[in-house]
Structures are given as C-alpha cells and as structure tokens.
N, C-alpha and C. Protein backbone atom coordinates (compact mmCIF):
# COMPACT_ATOMS: atom_id res chain seq x y z
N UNK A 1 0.83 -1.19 0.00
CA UNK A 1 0.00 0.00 0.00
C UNK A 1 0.87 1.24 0.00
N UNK A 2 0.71 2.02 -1.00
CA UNK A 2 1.43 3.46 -1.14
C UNK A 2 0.93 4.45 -0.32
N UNK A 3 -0.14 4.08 0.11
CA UNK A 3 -0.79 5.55 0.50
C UNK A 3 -0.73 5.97 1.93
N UNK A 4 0.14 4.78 2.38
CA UNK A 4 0.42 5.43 4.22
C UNK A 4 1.53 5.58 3.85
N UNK A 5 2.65 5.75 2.71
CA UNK A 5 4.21 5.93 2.42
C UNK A 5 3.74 7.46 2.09
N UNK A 6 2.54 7.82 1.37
CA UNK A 6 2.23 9.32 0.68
C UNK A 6 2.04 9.88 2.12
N UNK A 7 1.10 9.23 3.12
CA UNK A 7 0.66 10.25 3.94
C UNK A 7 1.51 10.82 5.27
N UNK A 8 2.87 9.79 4.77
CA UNK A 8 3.95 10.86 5.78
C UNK A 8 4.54 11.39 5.19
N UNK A 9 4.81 11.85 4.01
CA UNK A 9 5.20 13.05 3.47
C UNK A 9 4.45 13.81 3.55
N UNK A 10 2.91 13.57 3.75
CA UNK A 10 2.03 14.85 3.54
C UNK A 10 2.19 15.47 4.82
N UNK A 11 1.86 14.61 5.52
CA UNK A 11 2.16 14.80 7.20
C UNK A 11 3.37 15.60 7.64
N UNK A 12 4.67 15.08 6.93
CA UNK A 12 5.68 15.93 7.73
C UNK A 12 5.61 17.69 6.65
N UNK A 13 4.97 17.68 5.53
CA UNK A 13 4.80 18.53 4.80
C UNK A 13 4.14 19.71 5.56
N UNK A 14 2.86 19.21 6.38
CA UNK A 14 1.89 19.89 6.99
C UNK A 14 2.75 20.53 8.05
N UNK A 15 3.45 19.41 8.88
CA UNK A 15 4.48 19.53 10.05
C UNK A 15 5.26 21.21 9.75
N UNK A 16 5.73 20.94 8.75
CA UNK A 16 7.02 21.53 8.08
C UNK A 16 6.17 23.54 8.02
N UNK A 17 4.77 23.39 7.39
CA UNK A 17 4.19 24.37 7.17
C UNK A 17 3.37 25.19 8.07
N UNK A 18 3.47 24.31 9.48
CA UNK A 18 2.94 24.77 10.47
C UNK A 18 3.34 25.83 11.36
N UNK A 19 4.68 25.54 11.07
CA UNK A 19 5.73 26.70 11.83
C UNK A 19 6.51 26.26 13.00
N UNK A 20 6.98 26.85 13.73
CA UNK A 20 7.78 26.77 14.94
C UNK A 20 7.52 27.04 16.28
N UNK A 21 6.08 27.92 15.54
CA UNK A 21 5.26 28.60 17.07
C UNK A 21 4.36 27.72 17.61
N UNK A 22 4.30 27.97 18.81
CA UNK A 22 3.78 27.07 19.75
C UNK A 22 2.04 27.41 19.75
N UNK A 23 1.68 26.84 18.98
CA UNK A 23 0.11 27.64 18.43
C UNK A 23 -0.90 25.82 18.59
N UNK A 24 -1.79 25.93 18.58
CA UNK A 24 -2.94 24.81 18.72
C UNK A 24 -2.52 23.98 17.67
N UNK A 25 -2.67 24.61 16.45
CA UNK A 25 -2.71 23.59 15.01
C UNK A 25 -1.14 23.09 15.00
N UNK A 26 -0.54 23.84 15.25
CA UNK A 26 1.16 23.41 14.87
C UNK A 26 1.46 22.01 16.02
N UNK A 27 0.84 21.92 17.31
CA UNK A 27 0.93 21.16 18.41
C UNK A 27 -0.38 19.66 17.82
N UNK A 28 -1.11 20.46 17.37
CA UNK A 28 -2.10 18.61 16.90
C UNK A 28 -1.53 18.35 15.90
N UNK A 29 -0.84 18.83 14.72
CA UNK A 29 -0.78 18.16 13.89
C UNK A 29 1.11 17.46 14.37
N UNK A 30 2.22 18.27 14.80
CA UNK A 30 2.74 17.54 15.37
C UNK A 30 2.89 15.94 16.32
N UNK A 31 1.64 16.33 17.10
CA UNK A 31 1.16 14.94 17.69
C UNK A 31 0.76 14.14 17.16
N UNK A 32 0.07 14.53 16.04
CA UNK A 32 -0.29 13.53 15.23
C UNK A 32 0.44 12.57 13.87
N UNK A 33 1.94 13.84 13.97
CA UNK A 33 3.01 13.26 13.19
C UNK A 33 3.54 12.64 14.28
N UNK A 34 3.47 11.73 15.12
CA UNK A 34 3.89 11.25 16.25
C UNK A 34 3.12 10.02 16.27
N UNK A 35 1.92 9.88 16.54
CA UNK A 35 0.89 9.00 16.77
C UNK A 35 0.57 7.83 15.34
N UNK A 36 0.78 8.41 14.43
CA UNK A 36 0.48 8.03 13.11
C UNK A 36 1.97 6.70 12.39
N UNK A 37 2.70 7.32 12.86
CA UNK A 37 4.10 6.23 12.48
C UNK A 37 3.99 5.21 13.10
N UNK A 38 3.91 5.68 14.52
CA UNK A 38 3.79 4.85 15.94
C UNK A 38 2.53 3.11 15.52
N UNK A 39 1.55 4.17 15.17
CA UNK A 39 0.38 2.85 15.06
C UNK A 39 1.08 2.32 13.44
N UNK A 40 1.60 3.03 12.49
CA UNK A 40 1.62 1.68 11.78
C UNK A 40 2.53 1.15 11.73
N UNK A 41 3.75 1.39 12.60
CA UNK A 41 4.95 0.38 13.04
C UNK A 41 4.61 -0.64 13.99
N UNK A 42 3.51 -0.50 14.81
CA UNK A 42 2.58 -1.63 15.74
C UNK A 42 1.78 -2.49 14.86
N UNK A 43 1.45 -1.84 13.51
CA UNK A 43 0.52 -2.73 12.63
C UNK A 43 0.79 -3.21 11.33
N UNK A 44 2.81 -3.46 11.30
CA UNK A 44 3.07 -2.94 9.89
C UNK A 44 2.68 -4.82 9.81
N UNK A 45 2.40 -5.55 10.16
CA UNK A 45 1.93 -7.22 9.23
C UNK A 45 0.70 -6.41 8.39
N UNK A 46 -0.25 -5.60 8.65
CA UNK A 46 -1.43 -5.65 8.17
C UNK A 46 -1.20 -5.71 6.57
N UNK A 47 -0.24 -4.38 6.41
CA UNK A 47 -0.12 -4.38 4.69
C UNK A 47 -0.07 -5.34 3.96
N UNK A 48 0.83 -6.53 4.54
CA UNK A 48 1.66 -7.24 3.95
C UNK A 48 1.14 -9.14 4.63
N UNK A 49 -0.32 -8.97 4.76
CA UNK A 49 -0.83 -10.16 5.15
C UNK A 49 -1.39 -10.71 3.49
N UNK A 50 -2.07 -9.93 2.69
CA UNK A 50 -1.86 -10.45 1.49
C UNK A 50 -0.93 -11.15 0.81
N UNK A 51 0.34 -10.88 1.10
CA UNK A 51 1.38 -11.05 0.58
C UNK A 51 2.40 -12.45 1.07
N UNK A 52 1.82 -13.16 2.12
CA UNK A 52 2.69 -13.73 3.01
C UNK A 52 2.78 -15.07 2.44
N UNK A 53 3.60 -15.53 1.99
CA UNK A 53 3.78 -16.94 1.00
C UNK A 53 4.55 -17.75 1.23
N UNK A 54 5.07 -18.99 1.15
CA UNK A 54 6.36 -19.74 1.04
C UNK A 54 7.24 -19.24 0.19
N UNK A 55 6.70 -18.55 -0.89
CA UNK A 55 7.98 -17.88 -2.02
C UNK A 55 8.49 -16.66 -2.30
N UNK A 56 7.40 -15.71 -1.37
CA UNK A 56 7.26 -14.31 -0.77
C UNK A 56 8.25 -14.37 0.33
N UNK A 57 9.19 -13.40 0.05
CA UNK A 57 9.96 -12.90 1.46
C UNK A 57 9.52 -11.27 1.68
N UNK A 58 8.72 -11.24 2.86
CA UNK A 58 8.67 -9.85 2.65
C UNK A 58 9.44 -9.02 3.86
N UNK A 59 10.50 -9.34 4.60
CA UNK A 59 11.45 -8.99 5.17
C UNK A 59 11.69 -7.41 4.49
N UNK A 60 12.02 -7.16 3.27
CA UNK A 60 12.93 -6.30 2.96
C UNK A 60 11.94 -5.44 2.53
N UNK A 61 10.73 -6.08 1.87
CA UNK A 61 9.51 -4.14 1.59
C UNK A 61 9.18 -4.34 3.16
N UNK A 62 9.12 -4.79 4.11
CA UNK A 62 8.73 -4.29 5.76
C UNK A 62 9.74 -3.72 6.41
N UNK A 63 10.82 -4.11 6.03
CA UNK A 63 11.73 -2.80 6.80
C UNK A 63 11.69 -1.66 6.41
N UNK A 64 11.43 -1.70 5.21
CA UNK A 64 11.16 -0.30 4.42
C UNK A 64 10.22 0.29 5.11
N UNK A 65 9.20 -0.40 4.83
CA UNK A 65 7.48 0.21 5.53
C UNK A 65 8.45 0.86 7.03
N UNK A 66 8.72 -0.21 7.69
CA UNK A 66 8.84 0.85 9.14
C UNK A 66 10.22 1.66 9.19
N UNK A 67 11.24 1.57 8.35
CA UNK A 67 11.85 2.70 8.10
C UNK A 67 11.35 4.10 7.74
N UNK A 68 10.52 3.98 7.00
CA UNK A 68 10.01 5.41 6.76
C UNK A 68 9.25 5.96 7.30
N UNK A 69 8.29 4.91 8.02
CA UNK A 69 7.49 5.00 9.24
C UNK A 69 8.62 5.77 10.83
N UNK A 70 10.08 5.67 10.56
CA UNK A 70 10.61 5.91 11.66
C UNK A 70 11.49 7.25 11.35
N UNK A 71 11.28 7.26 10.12
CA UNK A 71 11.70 8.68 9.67
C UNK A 71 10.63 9.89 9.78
N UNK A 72 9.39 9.34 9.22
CA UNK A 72 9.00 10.63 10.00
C UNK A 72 8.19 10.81 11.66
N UNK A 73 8.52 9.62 12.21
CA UNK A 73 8.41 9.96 13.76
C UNK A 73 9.87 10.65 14.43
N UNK A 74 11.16 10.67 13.73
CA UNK A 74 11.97 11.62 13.95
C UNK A 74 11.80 12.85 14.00
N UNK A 75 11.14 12.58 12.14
CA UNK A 75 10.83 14.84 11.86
C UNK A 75 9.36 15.00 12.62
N UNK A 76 8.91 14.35 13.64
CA UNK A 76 8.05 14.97 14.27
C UNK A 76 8.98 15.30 15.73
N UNK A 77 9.57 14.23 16.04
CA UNK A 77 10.40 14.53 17.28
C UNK A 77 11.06 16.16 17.16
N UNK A 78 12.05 16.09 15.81
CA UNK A 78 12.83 17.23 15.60
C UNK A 78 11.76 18.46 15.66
N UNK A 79 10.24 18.67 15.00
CA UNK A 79 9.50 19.41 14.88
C UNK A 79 9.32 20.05 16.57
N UNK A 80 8.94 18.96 17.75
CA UNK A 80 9.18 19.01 18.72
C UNK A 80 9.81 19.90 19.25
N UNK A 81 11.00 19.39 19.30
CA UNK A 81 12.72 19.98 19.62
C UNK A 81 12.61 21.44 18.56
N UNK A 82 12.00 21.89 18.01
CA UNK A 82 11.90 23.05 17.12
C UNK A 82 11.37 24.32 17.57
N UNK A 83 9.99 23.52 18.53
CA UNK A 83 8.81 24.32 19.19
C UNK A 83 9.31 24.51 20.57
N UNK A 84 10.63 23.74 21.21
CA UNK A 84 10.74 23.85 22.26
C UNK A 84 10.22 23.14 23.48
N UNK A 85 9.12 22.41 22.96
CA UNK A 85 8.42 21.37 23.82
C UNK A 85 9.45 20.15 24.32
N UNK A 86 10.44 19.67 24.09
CA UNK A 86 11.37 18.79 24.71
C UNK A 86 12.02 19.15 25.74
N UNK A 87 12.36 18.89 26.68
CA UNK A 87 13.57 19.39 27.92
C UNK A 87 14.84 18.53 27.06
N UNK A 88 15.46 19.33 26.72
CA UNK A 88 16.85 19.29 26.62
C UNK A 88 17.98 19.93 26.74
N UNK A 89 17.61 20.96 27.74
CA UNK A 89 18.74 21.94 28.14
C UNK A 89 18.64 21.82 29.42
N UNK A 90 19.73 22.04 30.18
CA UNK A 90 20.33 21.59 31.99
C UNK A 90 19.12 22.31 32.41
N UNK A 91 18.54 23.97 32.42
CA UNK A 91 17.56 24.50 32.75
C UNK A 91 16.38 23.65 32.75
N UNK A 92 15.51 23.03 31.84
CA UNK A 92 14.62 22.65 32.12
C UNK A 92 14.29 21.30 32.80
N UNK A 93 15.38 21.16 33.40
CA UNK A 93 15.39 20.13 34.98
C UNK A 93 15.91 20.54 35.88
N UNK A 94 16.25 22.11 36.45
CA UNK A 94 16.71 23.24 37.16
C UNK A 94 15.63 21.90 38.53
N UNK A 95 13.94 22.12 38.08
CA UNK A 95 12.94 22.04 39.31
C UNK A 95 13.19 21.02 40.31
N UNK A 96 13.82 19.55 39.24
CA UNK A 96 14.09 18.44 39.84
C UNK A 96 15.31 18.09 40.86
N UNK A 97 16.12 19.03 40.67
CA UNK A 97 17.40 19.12 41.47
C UNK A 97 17.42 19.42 42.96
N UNK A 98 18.07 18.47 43.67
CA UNK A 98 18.04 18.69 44.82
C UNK A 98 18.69 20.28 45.64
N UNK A 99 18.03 20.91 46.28
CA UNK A 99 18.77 22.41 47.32
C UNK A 99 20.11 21.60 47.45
N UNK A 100 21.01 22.59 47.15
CA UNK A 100 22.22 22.30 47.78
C UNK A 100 22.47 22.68 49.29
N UNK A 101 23.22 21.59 50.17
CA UNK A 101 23.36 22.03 51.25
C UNK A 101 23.67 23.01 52.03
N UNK A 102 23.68 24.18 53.10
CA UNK A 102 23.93 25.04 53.50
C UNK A 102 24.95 25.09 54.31
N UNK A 103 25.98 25.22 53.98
CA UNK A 103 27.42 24.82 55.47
C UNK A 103 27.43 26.18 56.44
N UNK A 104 26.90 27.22 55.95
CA UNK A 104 27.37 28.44 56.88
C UNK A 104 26.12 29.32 57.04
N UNK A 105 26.05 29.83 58.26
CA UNK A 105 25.12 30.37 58.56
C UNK A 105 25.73 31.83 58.85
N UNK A 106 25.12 33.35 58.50
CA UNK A 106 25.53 34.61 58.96
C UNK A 106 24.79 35.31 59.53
N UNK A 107 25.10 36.06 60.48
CA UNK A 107 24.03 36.55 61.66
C UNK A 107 24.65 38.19 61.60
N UNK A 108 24.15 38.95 61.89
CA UNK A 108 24.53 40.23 61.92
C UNK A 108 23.87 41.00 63.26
C-alpha cells in the first residue's frame, strides 16, 4: 500500500508548514506526526498479510514500511525539539534538582 508511504510526506509537509510557534494547530498536527508512524509500526503485518507466501519474502519491503514510518516519527520529534516542547537543556530540569546544602550560617 502506497498511500500510508504518501501520507507521511504529507504529514511531515503539513508539520514543516505549520511553523515553529507554539500555536494549537502546529501542536495537533505535530502529535499527530507522532501517533500516526507509531500505530503503523505496531501494525506494519497488516499491509503485507496479502502477501505472506512460502515464495514471498517480505522482510525487505517491511523494513522499508517501518523505516520510513521511523523517519518521519523523527521529523516529528525534531519538529518538537523546534517548538521547544522537549527538555533538553540543563535549565529545564533546574525544578528536579536537589537544594544544595547550607554549610554556613551569617548573623549580623
């Protein structure tokens, strides 16, 4: 089936045209370039149950299928990491860090 290979290009297309800003539409359709790879790398036998034979190897069009399926759950990750929604800077685990201890006390 071609048409879940078309609809992550359309998908990361949409991704791509949504912008960088942290706006409603740019955040669902991100998630949904997220959600969409995800289920058909959980369902990639379905395509390829027609196909399943003693003389059929379909090893090599299914890696494909979930290769590209894992390419664009990247460019949604990166889309992510774009908008700023990822913690990946020391700051945005500042909250989780333990008080450092106090050795000295000053009185005046």
């Amino acid at each position: 089936r071609r048409g879940s290979q078309k609809n992550i290009g359309m998908m990361c297309f949409m991704m791509y045209m949504s912008g960088s800003g942290i706006q409603i539409f740019s955040i669902l359709v991100t998630f949904n370039g997220i959600i969409t790879p995800v289920r058909s790398i959980m369902s990639s036998a379905k395509p390829f149950e027609g196909l399943i034979d003693d003389k059929v190897d379909t090893t090599g069009p299914r890696l494909l299928f979930v290769a590209i399926n894992l390419a664009g759950l990247a460019f949604a990750v990166y889309r992510l990491n774009i908008m700023g929604l990822l913690p990946t800077t020391v700051s945005d685990w500042v909250s989780s860090l333990p008080a450092p201890l106090v050795l000295e006390y000053s009185a005046s």
